[in-house]
Protein backbone atom coordinates (compact mmCIF):
# COMPACT_ATOMS: atom_id res chain seq x y z
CA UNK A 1 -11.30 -20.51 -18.70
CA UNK A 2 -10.24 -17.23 -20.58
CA UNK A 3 -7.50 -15.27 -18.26
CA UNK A 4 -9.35 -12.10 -16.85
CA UNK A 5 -8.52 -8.78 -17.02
CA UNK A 6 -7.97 -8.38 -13.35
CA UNK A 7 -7.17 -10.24 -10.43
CA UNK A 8 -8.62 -8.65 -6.95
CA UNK A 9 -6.43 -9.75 -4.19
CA UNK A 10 -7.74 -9.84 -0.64
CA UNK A 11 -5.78 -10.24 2.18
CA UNK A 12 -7.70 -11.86 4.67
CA UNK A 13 -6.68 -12.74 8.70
CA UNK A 14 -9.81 -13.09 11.24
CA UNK A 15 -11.89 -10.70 9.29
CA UNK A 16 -15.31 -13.07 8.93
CA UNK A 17 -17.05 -9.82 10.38
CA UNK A 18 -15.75 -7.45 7.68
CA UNK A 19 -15.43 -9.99 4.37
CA UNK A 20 -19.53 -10.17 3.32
CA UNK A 21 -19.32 -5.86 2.75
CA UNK A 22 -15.85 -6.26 1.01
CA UNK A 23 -17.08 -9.00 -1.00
CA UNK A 24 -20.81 -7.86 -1.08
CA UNK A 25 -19.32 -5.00 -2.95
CA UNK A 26 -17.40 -6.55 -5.53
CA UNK A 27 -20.51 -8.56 -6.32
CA UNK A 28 -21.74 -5.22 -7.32
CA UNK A 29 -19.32 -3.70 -9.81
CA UNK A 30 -20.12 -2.68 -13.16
CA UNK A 31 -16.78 -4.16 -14.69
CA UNK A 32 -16.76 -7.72 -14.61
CA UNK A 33 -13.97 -8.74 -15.89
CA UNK A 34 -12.01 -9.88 -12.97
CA UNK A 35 -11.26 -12.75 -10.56
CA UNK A 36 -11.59 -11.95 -6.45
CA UNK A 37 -8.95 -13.86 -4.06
CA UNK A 38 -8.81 -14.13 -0.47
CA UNK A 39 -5.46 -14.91 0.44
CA UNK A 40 -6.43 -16.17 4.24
CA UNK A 41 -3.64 -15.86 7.03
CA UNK A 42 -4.38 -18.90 9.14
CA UNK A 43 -7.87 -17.42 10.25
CA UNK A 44 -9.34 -18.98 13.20
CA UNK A 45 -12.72 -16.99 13.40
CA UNK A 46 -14.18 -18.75 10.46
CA UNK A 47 -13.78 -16.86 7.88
CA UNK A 48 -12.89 -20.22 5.81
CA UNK A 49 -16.39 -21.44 5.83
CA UNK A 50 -17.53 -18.53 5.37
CA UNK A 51 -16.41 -18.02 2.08
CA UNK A 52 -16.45 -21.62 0.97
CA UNK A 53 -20.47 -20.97 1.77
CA UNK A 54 -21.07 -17.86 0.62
CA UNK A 55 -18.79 -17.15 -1.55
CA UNK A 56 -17.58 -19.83 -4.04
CA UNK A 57 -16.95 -17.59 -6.97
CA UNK A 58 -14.58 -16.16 -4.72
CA UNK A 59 -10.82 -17.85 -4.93
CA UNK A 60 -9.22 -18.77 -1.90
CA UNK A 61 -5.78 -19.38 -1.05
CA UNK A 62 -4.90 -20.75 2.36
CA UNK A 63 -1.95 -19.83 4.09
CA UNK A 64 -0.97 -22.06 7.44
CA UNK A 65 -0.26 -18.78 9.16
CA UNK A 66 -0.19 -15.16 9.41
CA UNK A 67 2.22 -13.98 6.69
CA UNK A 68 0.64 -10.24 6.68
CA UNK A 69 0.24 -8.03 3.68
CA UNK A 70 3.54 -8.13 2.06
CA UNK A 71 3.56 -12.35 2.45
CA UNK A 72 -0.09 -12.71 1.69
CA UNK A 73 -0.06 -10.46 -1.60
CA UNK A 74 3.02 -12.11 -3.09
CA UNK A 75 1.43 -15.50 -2.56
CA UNK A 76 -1.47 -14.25 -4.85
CA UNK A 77 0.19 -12.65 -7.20
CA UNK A 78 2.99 -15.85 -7.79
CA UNK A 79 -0.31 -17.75 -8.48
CA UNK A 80 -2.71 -15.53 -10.34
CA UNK A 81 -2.00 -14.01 -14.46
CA UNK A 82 -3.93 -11.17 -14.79
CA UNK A 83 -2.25 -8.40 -16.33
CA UNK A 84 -3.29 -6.31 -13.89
CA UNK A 85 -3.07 -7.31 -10.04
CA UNK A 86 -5.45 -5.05 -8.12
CA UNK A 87 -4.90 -4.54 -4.28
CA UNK A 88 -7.92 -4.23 -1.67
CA UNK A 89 -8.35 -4.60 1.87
CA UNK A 90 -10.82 -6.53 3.75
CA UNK A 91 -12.22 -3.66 5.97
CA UNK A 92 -13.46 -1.97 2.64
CA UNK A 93 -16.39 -1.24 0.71
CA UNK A 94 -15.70 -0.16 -2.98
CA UNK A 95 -18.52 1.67 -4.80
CA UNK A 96 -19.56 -0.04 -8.18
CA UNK A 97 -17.84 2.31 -10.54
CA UNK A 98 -14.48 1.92 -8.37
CA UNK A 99 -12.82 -1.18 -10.70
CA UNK A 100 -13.79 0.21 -13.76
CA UNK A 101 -12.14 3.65 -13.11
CA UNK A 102 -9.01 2.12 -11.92
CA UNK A 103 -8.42 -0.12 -15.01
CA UNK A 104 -9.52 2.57 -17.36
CA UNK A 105 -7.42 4.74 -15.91
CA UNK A 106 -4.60 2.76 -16.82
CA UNK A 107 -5.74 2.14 -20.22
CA UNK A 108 -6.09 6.28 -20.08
CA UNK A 109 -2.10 6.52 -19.11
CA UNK A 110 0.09 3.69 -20.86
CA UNK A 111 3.03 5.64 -18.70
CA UNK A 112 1.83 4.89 -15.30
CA UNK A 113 2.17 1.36 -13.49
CA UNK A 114 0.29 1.99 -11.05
CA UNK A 115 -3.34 3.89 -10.28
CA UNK A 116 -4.74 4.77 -6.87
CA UNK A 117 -8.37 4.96 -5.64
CA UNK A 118 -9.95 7.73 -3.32
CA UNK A 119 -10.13 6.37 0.53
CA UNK A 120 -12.78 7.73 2.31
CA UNK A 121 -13.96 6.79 6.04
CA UNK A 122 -16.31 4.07 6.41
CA UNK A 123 -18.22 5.78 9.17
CA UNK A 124 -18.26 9.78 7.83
CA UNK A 125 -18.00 9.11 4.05
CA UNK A 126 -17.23 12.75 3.41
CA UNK A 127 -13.71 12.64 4.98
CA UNK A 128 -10.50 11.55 3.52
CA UNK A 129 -8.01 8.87 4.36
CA UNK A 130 -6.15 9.26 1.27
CA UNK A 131 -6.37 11.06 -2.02
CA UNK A 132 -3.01 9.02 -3.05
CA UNK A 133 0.44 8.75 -0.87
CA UNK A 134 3.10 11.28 -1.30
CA UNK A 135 6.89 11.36 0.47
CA UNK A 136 9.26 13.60 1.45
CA UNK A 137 12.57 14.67 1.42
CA UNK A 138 12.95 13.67 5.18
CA UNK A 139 12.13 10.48 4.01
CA UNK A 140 9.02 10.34 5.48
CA UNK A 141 5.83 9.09 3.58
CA UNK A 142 1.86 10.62 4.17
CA UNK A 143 -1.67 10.39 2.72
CA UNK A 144 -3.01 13.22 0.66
CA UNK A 145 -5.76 15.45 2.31
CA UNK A 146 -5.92 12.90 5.67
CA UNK A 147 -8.84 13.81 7.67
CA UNK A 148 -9.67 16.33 5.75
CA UNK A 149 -13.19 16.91 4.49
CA UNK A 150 -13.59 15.90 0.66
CA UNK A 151 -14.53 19.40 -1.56
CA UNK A 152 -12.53 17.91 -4.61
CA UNK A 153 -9.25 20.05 -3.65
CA UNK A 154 -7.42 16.99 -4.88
CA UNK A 155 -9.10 15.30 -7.95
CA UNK A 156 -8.18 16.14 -11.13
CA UNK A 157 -6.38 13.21 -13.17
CA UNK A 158 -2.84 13.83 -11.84
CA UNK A 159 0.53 11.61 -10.97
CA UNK A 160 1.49 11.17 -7.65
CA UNK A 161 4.16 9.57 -5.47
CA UNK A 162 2.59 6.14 -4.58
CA UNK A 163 -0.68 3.85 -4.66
CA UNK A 164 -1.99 3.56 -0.96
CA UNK A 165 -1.72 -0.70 -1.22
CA UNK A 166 -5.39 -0.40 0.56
CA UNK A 167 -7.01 -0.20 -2.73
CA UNK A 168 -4.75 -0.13 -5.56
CA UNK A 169 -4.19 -1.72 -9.19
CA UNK A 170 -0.45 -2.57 -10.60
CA UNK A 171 0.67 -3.22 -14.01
CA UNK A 172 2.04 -7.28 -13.93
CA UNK A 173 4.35 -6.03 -16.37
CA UNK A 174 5.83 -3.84 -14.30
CA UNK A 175 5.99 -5.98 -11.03
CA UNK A 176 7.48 -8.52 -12.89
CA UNK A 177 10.39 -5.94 -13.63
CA UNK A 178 11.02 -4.45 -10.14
CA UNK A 179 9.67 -6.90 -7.89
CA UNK A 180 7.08 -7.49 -5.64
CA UNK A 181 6.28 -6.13 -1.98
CA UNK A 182 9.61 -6.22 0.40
CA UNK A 183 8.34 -9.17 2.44
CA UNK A 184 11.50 -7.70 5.06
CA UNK A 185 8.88 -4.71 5.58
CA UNK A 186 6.44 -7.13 6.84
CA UNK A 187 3.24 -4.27 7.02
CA UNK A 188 3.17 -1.05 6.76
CA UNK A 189 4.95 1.34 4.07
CA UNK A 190 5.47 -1.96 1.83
CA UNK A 191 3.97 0.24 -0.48
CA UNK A 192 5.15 3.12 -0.50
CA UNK A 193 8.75 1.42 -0.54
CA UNK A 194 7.76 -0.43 -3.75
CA UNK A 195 6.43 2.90 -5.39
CA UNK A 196 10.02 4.07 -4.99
CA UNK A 197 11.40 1.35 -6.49
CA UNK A 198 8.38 1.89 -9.26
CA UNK A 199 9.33 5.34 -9.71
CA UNK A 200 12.83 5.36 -9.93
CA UNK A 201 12.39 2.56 -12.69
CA UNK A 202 10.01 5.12 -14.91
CA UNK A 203 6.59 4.60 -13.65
CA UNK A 204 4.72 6.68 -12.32
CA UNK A 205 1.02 6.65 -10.66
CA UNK A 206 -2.11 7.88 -11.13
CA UNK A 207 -4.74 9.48 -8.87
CA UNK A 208 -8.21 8.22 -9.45
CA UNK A 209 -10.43 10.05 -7.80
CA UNK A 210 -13.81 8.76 -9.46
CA UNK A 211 -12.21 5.10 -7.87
CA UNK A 212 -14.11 5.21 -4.56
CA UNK A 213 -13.18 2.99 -1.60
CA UNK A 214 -15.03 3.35 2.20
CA UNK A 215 -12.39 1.66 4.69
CA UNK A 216 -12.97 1.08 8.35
CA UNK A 217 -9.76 2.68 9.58
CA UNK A 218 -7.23 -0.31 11.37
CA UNK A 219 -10.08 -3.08 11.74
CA UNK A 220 -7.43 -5.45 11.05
CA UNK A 221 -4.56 -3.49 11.93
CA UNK A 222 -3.37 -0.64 13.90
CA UNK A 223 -2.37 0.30 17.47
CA UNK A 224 0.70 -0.99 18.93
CA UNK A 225 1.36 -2.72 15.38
CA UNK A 226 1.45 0.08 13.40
CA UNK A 227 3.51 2.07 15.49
CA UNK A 228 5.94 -0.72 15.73
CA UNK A 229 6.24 -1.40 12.01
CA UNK A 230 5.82 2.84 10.86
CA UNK A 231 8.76 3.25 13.32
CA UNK A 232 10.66 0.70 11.58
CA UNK A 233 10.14 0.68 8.31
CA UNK A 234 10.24 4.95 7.44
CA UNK A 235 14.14 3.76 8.49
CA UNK A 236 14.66 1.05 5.84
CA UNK A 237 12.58 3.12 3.00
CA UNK A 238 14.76 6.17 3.23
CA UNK A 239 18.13 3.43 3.38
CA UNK A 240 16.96 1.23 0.76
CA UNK A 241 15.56 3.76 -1.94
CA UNK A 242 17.12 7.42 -1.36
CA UNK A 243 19.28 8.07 -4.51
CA UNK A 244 22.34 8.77 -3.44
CA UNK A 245 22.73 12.66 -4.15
CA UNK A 246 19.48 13.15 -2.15
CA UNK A 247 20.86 10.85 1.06
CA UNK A 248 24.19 13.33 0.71
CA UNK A 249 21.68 16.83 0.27
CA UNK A 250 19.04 15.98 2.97
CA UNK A 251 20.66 13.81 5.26
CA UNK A 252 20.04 16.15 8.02
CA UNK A 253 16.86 16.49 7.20
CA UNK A 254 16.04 13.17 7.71
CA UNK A 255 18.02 13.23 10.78
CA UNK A 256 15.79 15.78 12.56
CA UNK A 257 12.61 13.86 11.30
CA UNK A 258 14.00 10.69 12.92
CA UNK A 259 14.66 12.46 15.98
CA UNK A 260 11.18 14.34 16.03
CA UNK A 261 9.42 11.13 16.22
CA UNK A 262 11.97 9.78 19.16
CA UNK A 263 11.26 13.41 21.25
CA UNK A 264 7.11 12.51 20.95
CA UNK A 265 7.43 9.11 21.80
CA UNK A 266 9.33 10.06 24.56
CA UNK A 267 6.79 12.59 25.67
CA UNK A 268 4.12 10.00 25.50
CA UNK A 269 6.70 6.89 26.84
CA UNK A 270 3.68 5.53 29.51
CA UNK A 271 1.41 5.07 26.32
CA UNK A 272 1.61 1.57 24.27
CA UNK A 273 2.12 2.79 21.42
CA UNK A 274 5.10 5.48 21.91
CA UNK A 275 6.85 2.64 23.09
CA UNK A 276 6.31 0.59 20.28
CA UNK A 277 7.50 2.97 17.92
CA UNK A 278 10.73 3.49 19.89
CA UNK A 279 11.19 -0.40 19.49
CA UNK A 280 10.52 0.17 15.97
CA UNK A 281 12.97 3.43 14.98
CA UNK A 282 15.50 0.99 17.19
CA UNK A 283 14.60 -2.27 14.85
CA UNK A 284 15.18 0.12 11.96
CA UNK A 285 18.55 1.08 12.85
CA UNK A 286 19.40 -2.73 13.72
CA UNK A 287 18.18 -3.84 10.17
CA UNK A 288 20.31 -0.85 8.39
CA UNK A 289 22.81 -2.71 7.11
CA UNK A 290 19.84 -5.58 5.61
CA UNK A 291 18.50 -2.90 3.76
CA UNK A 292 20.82 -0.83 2.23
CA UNK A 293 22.56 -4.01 0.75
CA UNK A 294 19.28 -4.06 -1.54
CA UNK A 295 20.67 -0.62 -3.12
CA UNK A 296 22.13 -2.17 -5.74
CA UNK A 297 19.16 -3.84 -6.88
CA UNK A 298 16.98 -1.17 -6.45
CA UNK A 299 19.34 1.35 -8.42
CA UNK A 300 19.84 -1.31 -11.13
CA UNK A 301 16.95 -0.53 -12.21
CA UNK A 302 17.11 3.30 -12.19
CA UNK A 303 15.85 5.20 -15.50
CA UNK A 304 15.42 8.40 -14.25
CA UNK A 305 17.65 11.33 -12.82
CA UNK A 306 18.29 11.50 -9.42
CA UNK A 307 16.64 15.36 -10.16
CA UNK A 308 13.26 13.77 -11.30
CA UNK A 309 13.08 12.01 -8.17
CA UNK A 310 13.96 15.27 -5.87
CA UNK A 311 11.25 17.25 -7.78
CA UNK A 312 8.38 14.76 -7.20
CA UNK A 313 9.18 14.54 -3.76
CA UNK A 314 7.66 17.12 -0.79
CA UNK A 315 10.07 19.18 1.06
């Protein structure tokens, strides 16, 4: 059997309700050229059957428990060939045309490693969840136009800071250079951390808007879990991938960001998730010393000024 072009990677845990529209979709795209795999986290809702059932052109690889999306994605892409590895969730529903755009897009831009689709919400499909991810100088990362109604303000083909991992396609090549998804990070800013590592190493990303993707905000994800991880992880980004220069220009910056999120939690202590995200900023600090021994990996790699990085980066 003739490698395909692309290999669709699904992370899968408990989601038997929301696979058949993810995978109902893919049925339906106009470029064919691509193998679908459901990486399944020790599901116990029977989502196995499921697919064995209903889906047997779909690949499945069975995990004996929950490694989330930075465990469940490597697993795929140590076991798949395709030259390009393309990301989606299982709470999705990609429009026909969506594949298609993303892999021409990288055909369209030999520079980038990376191309993003447009994330709309799955229940008002005029509203954004991301037009692409961007980050800061207070080392804090963001969608593009979230919650914002969609009038085009952000397509154009244009480069920007990261791929939201919810619907994504990677260059092999190039993950095979910097490495895959920070399996420390466990969910949540995985990739975003590995677009820094991406762009620091000379690739940049792409922003396809004509790549549409419906996604049912945190059906597998969210909450307490989020906060917990978002708290966390903004901490070992920042330490792990801030050139040096910028940690020394903006430290205070990110300082006062840090603290802004401890003052709201704090104002909002009696709710779940505030405290969650306290646990997480105080799991961040904790693992400090974890991450910023990968520096000299990650900086190994560099290719680009430290001032390339600043300009691409929001203030």
């Amino acid at each position: 059997m003739a490698t395909p072009r692309a290999n669709v990677i699904i992370p899968n845990w408990n989601g038997a309700h929301l696979l058949p529209t993810c995978l109902d979709a893919l049925r339906a795209q106009s470029f064919g050229d691509f193998e679908a795999v459901v990486v399944d986290n020790g599901s116990t809702d029977g989502s196995r059957p499921l697919l064995a059932q209903a889906y047997p052109e779909v690949r499945v690889m069975l995990l004996p428990e929950n490694r989330y999306f930075a465990g469940a994605v490597n697993r795929a892409i140590t076991e798949t060939s395709a030259p390009l590895v393309v990301l989606l969730n299982n709470d999705t529903e990609a429009e026909p045309a969506w594949l298609g755009r993303l892999v021409g897009a990288l055909d369209a831009h030999p520079e980038a490693g990376m191309a993003t689709s447009k994330l709309l919400l799955f229940d008002r499909r005029t509203v954004l969840h991301s037009a692409g991810d961007y980050y800061t100088l207070r080392g804090q990362p963001g969608n593009r136009g979230v919650w914002e109604e969609d009038q085009g303000q952000y397509d154009g083909d244009q480069m920007v800071f990261s791929a939201c991992g919810g619907a994504a396609a990677y260059r092999r090549s190039m993950l095979e250079e910097i490495g895959l998804f920070d399996e420390d990070l466990v969910a949540y800013c995985e990739d975003v951390d590995l677009a820094f590592r991406a762009q620091l190493a000379g690739y940049t990303c792409v922003f396809v808007p004509e790549a549409r993707v419906y996604h049912r905000l945190s059906a597998t994800g969210g909450g307490t879990l989020a906060s917990y991880y978002c708290g966390r992880n903004f901490i070992g980004v920042a330490a792990k991938n801030m050139p040096s220069s910028l940690l020394r220009r903006h430290w205070l910056r990110i300082l006062r960001s840090q603290a802004a999120h401890v003052w709201g939690a704090l104002r909002h202590v009696r709710e779940p998730a505030a405290r969650a995200r306290l646990r997480g900023q105080l799991a961040g600090l904790v693992a400090l010393p974890r991450m910023w021994r990968k520096r000299r990996a990650v900086f190994a790699l560099q290719r680009v000024p430290d001032a390339y990085i600043e300009s691409i980066l929001l203030p």
